[in-house]
PDB file of N, CA and C in Angstrom:
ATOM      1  N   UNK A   1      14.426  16.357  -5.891  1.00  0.00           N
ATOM      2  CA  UNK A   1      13.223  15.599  -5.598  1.00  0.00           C
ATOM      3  C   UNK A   1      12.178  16.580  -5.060  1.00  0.00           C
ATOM      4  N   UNK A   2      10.866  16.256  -5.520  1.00  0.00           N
ATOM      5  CA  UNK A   2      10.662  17.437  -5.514  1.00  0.00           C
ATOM      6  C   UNK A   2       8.697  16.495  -5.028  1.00  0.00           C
ATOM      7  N   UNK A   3       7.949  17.577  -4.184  1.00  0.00           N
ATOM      8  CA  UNK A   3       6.488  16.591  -3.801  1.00  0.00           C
ATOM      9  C   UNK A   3       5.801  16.120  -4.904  1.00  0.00           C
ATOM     10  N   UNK A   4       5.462  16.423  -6.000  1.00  0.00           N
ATOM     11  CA  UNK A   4       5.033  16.006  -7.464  1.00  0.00           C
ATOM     12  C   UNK A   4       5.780  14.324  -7.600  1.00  0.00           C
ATOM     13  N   UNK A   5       6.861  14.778  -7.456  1.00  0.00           N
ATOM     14  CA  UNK A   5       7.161  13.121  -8.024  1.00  0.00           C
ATOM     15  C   UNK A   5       7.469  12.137  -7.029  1.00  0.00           C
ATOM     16  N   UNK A   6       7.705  12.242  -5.698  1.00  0.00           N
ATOM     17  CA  UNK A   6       7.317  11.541  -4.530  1.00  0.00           C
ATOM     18  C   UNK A   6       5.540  11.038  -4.401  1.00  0.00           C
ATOM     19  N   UNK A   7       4.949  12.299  -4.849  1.00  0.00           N
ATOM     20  CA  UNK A   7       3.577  12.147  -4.958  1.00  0.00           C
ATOM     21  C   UNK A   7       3.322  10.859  -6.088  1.00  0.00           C
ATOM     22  N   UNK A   8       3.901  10.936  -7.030  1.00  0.00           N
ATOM     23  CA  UNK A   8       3.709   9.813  -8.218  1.00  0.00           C
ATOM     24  C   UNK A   8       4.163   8.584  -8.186  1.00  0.00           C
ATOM     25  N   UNK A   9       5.854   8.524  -7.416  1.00  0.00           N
ATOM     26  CA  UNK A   9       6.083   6.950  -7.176  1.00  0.00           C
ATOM     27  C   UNK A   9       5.046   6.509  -5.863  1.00  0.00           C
ATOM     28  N   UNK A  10       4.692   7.284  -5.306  1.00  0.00           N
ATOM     29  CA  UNK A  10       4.115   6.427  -3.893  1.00  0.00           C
ATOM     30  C   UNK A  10       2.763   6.018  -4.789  1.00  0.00           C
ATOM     31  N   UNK A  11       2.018   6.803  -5.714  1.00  0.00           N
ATOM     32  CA  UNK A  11       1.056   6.451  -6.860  1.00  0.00           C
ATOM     33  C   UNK A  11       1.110   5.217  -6.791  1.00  0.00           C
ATOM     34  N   UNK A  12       2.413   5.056  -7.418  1.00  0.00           N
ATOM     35  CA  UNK A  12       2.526   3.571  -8.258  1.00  0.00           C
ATOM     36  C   UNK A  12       3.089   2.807  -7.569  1.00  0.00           C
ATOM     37  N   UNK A  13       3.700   2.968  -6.301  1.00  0.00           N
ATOM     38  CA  UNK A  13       3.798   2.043  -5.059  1.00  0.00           C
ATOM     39  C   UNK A  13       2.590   1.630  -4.452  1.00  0.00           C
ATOM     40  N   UNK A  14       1.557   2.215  -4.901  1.00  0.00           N
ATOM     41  CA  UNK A  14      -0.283   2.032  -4.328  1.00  0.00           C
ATOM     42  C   UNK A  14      -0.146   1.007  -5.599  1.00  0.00           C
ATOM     43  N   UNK A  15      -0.358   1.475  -6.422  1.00  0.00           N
ATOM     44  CA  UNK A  15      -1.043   0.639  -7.694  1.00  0.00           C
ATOM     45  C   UNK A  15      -0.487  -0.473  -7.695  1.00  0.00           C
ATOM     46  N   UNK A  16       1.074  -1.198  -7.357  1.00  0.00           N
ATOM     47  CA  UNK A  16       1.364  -2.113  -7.372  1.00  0.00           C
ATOM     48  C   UNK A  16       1.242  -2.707  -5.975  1.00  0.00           C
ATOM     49  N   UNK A  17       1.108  -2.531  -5.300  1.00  0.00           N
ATOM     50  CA  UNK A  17       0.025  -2.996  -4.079  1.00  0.00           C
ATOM     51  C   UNK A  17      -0.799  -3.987  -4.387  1.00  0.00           C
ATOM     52  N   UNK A  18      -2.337  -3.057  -4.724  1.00  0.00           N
ATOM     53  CA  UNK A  18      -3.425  -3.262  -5.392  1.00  0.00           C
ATOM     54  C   UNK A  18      -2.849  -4.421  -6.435  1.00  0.00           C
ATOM     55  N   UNK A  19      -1.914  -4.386  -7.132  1.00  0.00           N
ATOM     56  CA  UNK A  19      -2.429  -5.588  -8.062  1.00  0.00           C
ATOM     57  C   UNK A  19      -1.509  -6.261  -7.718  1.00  0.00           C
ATOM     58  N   UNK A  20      -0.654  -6.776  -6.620  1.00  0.00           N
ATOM     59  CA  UNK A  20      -0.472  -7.781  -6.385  1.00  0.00           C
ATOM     60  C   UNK A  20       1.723  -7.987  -6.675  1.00  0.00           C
ATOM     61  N   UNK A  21       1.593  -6.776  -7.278  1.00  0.00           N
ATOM     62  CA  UNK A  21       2.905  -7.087  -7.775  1.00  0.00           C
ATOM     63  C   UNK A  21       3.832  -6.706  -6.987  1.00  0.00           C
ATOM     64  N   UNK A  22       4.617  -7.148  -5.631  1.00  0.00           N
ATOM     65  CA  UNK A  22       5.354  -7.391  -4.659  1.00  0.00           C
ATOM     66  C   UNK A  22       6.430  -6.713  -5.153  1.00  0.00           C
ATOM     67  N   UNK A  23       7.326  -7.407  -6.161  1.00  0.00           N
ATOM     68  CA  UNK A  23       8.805  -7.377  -7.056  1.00  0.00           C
ATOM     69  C   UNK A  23       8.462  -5.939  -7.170  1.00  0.00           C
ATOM     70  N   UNK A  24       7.564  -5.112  -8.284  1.00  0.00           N
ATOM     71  CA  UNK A  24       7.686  -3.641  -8.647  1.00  0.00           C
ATOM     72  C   UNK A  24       7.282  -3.293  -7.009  1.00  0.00           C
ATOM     73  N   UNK A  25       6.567  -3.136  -6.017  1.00  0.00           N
ATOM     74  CA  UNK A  25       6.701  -2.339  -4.991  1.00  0.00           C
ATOM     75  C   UNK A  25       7.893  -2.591  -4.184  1.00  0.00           C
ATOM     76  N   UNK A  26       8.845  -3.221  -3.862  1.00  0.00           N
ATOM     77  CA  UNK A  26      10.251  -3.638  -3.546  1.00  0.00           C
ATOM     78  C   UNK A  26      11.091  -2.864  -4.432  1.00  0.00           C
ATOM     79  N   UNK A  27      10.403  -2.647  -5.754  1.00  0.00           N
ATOM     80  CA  UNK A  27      11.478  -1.208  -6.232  1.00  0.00           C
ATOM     81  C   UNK A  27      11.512  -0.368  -5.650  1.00  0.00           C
ATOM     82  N   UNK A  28      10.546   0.513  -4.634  1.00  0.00           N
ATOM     83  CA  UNK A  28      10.636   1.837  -4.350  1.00  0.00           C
ATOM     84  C   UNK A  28      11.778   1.760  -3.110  1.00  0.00           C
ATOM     85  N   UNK A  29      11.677   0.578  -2.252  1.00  0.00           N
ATOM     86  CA  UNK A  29      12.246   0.239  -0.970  1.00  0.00           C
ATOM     87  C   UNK A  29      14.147   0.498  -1.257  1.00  0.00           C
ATOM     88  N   UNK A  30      14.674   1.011  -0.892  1.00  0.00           N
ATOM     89  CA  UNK A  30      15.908   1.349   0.135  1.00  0.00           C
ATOM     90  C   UNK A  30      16.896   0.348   0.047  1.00  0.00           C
ATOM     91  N   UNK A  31      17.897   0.003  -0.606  1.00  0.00           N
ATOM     92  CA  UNK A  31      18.525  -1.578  -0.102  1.00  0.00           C
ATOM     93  C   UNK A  31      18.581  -1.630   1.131  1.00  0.00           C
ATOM     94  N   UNK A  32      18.475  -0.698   2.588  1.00  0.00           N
ATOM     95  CA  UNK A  32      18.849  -0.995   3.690  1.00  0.00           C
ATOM     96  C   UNK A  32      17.115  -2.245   4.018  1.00  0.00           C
ATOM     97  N   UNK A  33      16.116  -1.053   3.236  1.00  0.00           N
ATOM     98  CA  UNK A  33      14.679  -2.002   3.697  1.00  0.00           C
ATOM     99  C   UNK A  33      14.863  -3.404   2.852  1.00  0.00           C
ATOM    100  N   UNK A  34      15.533  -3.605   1.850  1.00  0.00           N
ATOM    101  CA  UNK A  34      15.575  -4.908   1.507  1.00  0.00           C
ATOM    102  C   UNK A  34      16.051  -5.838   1.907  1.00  0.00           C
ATOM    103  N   UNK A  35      17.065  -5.234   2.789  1.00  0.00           N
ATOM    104  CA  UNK A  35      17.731  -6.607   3.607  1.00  0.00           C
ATOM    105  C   UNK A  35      17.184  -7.041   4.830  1.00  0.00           C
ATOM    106  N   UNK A  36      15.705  -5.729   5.212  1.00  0.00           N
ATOM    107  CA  UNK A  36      14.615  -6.776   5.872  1.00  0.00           C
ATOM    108  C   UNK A  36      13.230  -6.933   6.080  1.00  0.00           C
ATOM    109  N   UNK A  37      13.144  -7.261   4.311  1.00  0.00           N
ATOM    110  CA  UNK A  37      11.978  -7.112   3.703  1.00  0.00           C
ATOM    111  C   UNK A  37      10.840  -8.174   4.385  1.00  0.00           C
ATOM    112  N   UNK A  38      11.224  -9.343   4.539  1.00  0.00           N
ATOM    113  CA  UNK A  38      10.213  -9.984   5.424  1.00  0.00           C
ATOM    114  C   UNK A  38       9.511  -9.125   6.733  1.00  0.00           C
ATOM    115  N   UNK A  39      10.090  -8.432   7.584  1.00  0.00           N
ATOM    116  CA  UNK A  39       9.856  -7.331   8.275  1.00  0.00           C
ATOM    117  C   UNK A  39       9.157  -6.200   7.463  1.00  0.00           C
ATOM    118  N   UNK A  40       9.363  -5.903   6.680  1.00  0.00           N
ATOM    119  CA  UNK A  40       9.043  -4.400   6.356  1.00  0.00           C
ATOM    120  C   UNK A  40       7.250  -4.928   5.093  1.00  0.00           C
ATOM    121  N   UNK A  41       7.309  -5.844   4.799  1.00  0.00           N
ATOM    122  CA  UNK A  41       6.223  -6.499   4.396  1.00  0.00           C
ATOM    123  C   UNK A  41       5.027  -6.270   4.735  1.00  0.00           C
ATOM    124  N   UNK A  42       5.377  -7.407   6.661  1.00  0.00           N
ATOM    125  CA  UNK A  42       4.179  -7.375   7.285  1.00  0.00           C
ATOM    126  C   UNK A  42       3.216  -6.425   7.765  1.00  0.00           C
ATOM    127  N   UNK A  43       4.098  -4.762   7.297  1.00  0.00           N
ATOM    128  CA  UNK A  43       3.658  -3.638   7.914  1.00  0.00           C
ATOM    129  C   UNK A  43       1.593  -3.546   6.723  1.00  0.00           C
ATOM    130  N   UNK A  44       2.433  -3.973   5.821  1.00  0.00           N
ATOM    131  CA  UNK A  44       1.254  -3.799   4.217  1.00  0.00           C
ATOM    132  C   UNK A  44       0.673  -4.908   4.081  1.00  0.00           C
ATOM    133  N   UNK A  45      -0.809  -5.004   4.153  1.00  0.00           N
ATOM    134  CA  UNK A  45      -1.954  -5.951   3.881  1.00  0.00           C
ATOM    135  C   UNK A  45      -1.595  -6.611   2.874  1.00  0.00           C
ATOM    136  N   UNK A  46      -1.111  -7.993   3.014  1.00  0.00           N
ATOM    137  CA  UNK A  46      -1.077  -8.316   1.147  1.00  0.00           C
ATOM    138  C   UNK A  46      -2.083  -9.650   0.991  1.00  0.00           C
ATOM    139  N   UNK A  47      -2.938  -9.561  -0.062  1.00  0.00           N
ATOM    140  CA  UNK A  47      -3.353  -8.389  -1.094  1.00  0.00           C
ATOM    141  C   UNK A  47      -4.150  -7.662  -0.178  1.00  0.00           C
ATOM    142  N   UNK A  48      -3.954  -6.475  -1.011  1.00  0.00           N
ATOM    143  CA  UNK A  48      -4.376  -5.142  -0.564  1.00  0.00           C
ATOM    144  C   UNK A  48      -5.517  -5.024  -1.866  1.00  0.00           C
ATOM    145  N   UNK A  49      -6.834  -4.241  -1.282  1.00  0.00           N
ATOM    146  CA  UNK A  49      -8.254  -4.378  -2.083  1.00  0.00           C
ATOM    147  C   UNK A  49      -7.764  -3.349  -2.345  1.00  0.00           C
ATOM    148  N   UNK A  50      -7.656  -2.293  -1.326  1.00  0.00           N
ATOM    149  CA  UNK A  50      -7.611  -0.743  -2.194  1.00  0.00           C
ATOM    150  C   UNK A  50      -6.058   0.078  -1.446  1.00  0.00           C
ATOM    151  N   UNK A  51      -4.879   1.034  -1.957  1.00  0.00           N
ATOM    152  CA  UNK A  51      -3.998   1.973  -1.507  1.00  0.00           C
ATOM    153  C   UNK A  51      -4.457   3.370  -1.860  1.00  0.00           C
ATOM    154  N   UNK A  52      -4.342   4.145  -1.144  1.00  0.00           N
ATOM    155  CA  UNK A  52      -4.646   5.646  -1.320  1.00  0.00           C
ATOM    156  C   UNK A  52      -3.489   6.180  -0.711  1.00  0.00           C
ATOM    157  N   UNK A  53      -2.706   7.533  -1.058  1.00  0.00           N
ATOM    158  CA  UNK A  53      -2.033   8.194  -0.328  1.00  0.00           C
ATOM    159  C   UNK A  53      -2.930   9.376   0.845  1.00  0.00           C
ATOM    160  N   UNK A  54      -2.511   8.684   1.960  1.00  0.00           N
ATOM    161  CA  UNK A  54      -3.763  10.047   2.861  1.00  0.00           C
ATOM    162  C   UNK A  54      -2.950  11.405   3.211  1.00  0.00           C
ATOM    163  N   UNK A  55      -1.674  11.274   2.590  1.00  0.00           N
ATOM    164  CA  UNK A  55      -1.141  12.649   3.325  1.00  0.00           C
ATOM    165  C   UNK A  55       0.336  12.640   2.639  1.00  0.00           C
ATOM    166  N   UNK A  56       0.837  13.848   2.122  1.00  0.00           N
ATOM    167  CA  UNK A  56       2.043  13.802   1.703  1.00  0.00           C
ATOM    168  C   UNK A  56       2.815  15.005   2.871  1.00  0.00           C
ATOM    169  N   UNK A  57       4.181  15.319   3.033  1.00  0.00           N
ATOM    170  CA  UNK A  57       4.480  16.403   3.972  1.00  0.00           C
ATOM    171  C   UNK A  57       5.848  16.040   3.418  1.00  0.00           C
ATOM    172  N   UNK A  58       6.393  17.783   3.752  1.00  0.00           N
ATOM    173  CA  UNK A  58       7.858  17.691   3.453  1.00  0.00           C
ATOM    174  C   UNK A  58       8.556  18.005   4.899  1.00  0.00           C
ATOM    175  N   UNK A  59       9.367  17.086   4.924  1.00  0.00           N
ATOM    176  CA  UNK A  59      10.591  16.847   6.049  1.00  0.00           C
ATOM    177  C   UNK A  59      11.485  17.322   5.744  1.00  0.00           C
ATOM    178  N   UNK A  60      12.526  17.593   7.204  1.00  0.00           N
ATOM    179  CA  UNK A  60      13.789  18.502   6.676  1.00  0.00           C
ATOM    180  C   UNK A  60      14.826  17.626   6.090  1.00  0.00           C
ATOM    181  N   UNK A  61      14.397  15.965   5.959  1.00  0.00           N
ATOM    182  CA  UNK A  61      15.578  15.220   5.457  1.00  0.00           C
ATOM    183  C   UNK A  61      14.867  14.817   4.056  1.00  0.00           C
ATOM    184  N   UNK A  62      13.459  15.184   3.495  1.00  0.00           N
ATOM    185  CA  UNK A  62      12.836  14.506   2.593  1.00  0.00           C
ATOM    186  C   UNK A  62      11.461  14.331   2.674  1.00  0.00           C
ATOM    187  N   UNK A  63      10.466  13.701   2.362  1.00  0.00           N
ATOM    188  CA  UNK A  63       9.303  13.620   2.231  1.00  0.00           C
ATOM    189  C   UNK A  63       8.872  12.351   3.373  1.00  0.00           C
ATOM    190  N   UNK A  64       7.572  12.742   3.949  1.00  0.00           N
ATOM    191  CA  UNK A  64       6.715  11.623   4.979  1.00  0.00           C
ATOM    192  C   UNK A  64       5.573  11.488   4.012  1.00  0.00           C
ATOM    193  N   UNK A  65       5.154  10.220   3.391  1.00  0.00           N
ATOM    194  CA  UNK A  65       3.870  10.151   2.969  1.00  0.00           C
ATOM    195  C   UNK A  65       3.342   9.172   3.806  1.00  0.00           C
ATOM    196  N   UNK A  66       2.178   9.388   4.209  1.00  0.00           N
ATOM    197  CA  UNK A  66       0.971   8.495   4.948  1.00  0.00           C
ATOM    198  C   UNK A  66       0.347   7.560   4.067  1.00  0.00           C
ATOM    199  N   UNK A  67      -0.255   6.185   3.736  1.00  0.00           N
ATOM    200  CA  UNK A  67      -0.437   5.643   2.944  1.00  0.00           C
ATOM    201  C   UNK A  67      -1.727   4.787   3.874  1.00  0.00           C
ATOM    202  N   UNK A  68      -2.878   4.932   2.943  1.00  0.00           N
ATOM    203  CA  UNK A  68      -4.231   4.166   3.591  1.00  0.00           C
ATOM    204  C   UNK A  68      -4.184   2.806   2.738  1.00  0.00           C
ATOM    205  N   UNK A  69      -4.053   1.523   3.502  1.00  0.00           N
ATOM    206  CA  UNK A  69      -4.312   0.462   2.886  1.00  0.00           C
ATOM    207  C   UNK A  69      -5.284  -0.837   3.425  1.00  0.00           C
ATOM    208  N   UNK A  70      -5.966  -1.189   2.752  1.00  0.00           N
ATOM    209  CA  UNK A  70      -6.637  -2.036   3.000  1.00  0.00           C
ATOM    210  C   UNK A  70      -7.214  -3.452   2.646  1.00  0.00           C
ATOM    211  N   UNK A  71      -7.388  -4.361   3.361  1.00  0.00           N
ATOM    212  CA  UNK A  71      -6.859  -5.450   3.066  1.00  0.00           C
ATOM    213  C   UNK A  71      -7.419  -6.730   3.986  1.00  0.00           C
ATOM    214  N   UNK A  72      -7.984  -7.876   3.384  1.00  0.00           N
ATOM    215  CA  UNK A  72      -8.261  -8.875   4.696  1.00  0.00           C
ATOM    216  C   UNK A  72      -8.878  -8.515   5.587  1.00  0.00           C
ATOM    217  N   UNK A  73      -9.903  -7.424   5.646  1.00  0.00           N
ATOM    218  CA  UNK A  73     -10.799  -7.186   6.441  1.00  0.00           C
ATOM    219  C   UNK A  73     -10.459  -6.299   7.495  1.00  0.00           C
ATOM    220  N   UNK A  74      -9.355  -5.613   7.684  1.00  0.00           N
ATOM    221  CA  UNK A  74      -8.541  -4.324   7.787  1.00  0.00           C
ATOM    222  C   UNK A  74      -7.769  -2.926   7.088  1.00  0.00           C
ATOM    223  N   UNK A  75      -8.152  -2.304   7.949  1.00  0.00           N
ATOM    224  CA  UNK A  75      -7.651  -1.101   7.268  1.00  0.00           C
ATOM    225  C   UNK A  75      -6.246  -0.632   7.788  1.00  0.00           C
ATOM    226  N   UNK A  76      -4.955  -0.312   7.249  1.00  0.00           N
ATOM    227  CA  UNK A  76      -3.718   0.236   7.942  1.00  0.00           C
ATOM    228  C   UNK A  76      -3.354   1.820   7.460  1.00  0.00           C
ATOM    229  N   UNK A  77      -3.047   2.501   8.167  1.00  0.00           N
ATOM    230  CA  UNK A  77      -2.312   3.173   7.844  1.00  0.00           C
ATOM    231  C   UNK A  77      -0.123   3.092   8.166  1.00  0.00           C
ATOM    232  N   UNK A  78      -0.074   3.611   6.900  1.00  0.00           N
ATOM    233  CA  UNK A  78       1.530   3.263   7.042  1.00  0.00           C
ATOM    234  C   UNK A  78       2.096   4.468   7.026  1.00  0.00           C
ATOM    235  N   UNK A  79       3.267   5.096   7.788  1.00  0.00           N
ATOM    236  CA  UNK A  79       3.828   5.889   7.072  1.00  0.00           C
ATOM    237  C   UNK A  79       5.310   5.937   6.664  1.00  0.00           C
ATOM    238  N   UNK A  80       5.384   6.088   5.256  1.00  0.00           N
ATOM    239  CA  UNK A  80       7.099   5.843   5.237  1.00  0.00           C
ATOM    240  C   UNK A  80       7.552   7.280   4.763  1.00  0.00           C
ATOM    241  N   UNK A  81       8.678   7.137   4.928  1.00  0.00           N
ATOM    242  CA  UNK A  81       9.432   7.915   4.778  1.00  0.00           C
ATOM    243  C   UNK A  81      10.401   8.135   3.855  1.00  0.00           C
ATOM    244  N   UNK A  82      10.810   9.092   2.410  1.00  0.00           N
ATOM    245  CA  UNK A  82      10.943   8.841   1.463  1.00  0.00           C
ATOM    246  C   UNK A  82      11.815   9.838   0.777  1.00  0.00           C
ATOM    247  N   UNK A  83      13.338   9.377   0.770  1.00  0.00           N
ATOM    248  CA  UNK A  83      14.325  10.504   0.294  1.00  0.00           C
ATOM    249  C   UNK A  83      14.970   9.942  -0.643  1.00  0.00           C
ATOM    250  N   UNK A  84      15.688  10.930  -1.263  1.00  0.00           N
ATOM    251  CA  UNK A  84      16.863  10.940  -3.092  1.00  0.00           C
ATOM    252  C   UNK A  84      17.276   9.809  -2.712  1.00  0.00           C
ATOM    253  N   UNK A  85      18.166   9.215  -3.525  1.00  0.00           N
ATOM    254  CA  UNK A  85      18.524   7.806  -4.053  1.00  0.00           C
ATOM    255  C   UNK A  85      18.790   7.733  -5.244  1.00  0.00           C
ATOM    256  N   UNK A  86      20.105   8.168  -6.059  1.00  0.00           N
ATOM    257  CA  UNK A  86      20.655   7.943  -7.284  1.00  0.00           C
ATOM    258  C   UNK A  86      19.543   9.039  -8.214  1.00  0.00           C
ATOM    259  N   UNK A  87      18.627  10.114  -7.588  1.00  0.00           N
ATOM    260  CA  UNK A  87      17.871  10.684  -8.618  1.00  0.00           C
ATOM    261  C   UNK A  87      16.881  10.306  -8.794  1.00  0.00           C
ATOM    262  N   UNK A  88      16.194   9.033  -8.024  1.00  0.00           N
ATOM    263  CA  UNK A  88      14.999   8.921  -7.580  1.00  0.00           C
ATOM    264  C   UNK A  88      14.265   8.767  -6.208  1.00  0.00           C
ATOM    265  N   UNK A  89      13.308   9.418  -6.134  1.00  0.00           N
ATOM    266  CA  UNK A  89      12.375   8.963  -4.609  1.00  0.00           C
ATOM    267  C   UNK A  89      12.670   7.699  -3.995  1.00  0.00           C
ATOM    268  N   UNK A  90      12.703   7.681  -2.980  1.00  0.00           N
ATOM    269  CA  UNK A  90      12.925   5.993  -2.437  1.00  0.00           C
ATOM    270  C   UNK A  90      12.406   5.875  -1.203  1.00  0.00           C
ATOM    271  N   UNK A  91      11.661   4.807  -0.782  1.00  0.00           N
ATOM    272  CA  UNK A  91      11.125   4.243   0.737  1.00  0.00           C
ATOM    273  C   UNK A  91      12.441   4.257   1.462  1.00  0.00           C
ATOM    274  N   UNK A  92      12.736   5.223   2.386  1.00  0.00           N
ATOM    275  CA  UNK A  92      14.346   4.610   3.486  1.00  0.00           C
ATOM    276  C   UNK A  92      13.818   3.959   4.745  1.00  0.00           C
ATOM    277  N   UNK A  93      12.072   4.183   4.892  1.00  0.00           N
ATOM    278  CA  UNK A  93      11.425   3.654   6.407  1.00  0.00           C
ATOM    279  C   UNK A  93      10.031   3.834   6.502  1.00  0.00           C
ATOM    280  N   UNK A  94       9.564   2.960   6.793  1.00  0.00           N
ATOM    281  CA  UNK A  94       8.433   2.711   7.106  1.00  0.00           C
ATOM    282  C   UNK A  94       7.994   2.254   8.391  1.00  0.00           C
ATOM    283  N   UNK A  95       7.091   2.602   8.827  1.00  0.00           N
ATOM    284  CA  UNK A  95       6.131   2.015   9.937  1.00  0.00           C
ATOM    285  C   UNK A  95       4.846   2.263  10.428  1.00  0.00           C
ATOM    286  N   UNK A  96       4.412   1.794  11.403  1.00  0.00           N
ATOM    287  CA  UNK A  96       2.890   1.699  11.331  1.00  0.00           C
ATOM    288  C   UNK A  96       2.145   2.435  12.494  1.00  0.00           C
ATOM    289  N   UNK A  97       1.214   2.910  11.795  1.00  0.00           N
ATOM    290  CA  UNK A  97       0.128   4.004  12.530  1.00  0.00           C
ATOM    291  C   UNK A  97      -1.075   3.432  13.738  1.00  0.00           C
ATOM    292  N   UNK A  98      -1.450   2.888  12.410  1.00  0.00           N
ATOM    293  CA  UNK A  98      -3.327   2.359  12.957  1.00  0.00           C
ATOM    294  C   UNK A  98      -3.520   0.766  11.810  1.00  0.00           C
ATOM    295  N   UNK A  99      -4.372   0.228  12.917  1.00  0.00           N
ATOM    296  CA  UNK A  99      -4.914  -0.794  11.939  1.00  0.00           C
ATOM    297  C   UNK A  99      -6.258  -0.607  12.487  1.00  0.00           C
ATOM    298  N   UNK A 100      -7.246  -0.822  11.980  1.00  0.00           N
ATOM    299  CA  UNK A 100      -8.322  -0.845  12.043  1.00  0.00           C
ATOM    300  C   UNK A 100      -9.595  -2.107  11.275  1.00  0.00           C
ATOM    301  N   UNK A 101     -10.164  -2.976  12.073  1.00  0.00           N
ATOM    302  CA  UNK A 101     -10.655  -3.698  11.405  1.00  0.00           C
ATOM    303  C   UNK A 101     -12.135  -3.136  10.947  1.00  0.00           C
ATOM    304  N   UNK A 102     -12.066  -3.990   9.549  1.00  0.00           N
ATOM    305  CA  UNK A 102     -13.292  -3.140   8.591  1.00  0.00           C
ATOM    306  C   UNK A 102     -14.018  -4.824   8.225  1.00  0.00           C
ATOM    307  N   UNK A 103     -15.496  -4.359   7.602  1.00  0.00           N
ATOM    308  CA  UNK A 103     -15.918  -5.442   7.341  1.00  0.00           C
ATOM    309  C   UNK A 103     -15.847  -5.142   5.682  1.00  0.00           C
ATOM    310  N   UNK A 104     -15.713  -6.729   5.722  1.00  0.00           N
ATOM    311  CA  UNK A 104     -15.547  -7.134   3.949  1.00  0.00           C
ATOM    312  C   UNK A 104     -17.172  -7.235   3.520  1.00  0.00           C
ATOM    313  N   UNK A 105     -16.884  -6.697   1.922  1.00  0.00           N
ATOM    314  CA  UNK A 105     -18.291  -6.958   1.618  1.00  0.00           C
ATOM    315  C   UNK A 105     -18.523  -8.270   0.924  1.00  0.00           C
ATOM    316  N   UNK A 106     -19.739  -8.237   1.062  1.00  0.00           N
ATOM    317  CA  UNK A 106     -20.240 -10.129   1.157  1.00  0.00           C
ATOM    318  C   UNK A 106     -19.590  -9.640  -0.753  1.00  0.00           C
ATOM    319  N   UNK A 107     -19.991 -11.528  -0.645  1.00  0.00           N
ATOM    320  CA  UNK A 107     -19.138 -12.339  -2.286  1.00  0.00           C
ATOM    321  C   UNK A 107     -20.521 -12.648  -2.705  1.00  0.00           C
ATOM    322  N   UNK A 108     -20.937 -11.786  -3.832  1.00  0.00           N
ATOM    323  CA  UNK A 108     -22.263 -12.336  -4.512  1.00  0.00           C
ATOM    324  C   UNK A 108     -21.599 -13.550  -5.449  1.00  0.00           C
ATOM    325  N   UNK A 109     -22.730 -14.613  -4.944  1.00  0.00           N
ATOM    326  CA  UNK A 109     -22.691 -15.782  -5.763  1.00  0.00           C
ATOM    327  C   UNK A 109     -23.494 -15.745  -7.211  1.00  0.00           C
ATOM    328  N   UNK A 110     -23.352 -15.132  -7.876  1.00  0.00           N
ATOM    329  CA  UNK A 110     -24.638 -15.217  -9.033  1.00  0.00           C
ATOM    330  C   UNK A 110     -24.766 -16.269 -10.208  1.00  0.00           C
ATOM    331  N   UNK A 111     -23.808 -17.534  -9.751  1.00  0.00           N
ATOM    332  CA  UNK A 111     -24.753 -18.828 -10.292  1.00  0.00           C
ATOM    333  C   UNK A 111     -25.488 -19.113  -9.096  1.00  0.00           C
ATOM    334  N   UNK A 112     -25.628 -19.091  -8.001  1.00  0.00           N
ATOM    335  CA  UNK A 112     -26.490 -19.568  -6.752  1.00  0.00           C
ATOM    336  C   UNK A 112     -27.997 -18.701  -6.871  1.00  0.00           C
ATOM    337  N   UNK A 113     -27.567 -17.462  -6.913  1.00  0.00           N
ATOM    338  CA  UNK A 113     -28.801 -17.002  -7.550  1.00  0.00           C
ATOM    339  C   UNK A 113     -29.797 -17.089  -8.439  1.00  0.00           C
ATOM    340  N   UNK A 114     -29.060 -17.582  -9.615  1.00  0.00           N
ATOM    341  CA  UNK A 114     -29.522 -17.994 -10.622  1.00  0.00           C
ATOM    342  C   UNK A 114     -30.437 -19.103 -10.616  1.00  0.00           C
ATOM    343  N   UNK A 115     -29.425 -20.071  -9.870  1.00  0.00           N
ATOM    344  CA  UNK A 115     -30.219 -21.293  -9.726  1.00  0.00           C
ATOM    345  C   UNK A 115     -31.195 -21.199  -8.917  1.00  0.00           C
ATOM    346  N   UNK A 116     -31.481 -20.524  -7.978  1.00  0.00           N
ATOM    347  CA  UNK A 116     -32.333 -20.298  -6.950  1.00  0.00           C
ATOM    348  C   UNK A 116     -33.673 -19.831  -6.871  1.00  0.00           C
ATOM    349  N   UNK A 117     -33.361 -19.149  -8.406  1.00  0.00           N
ATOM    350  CA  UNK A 117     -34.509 -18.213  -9.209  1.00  0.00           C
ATOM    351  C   UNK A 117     -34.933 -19.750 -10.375  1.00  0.00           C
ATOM    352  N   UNK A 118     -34.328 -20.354 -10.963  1.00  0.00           N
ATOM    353  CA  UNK A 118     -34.426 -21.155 -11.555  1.00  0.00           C
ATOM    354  C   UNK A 118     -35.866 -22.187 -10.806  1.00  0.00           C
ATOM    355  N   UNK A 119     -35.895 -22.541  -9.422  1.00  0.00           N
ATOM    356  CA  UNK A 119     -36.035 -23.375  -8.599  1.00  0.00           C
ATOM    357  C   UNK A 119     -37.451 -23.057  -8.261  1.00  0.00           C
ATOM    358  N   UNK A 120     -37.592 -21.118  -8.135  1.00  0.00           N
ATOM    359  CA  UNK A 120     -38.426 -20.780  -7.604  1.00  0.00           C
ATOM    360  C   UNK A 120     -39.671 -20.888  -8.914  1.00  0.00           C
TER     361      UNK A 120
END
């Protein structure tokens, strides 16, 4: 295992974030984190608007990636922790840094507009 491809599943542990798909990000997780996934959940905004990886590092047992997520009008940082497993990368732990509340950007209405311009 090697930072390249730790770098790529945590990728696509972001990307399935972002779109919502729970089941594929529960792939990367650990059976130990699955048996307490309701716990290990609440750490990650769900839905999450945007995931970025903010930091990858190699540990003497495996890889720490930092993970920026954001979500519901907060921002988290997570960091899990991420070693071999049958020949692939795997979440063995996670936990939490910072939350930070952010403001959401307004919801353009643009039939309200429309009509509004309509009116005028």
């Amino acid at each position: 295992m090697d930072e390249q491809a730790v770098r790529t599943r945590a990728e696509s542990f972001c990307e399935a974030l972002v779109a919502g798909d729970v089941d594929r990000a529960i792939g990367d997780f650990s059976s130990a984190l699955r048996q307490n996934l309701g716990e290990v959940l609440t750490l990650f905004p769900l839905p999450s608007s945007a995931a970025e990886i903010d930091s990858v590092e190699r540990s003497p047992t495996g890889f720490v990636v930092t993970l920026r997520l954001t979500g519901a009008g907060e921002e988290v940082l997570v960091q899990t922790r991420w070693k071999d497993r049958d020949g692939e990368p795997t979440i063995v732990e996670a936990s939490h840094l910072s939350r930070t509340m952010v403001e959401e950007p307004a919801v353009v209405d643009e039939e309200a507009d429309v009509a509004e311009a309509a009116r005028t």
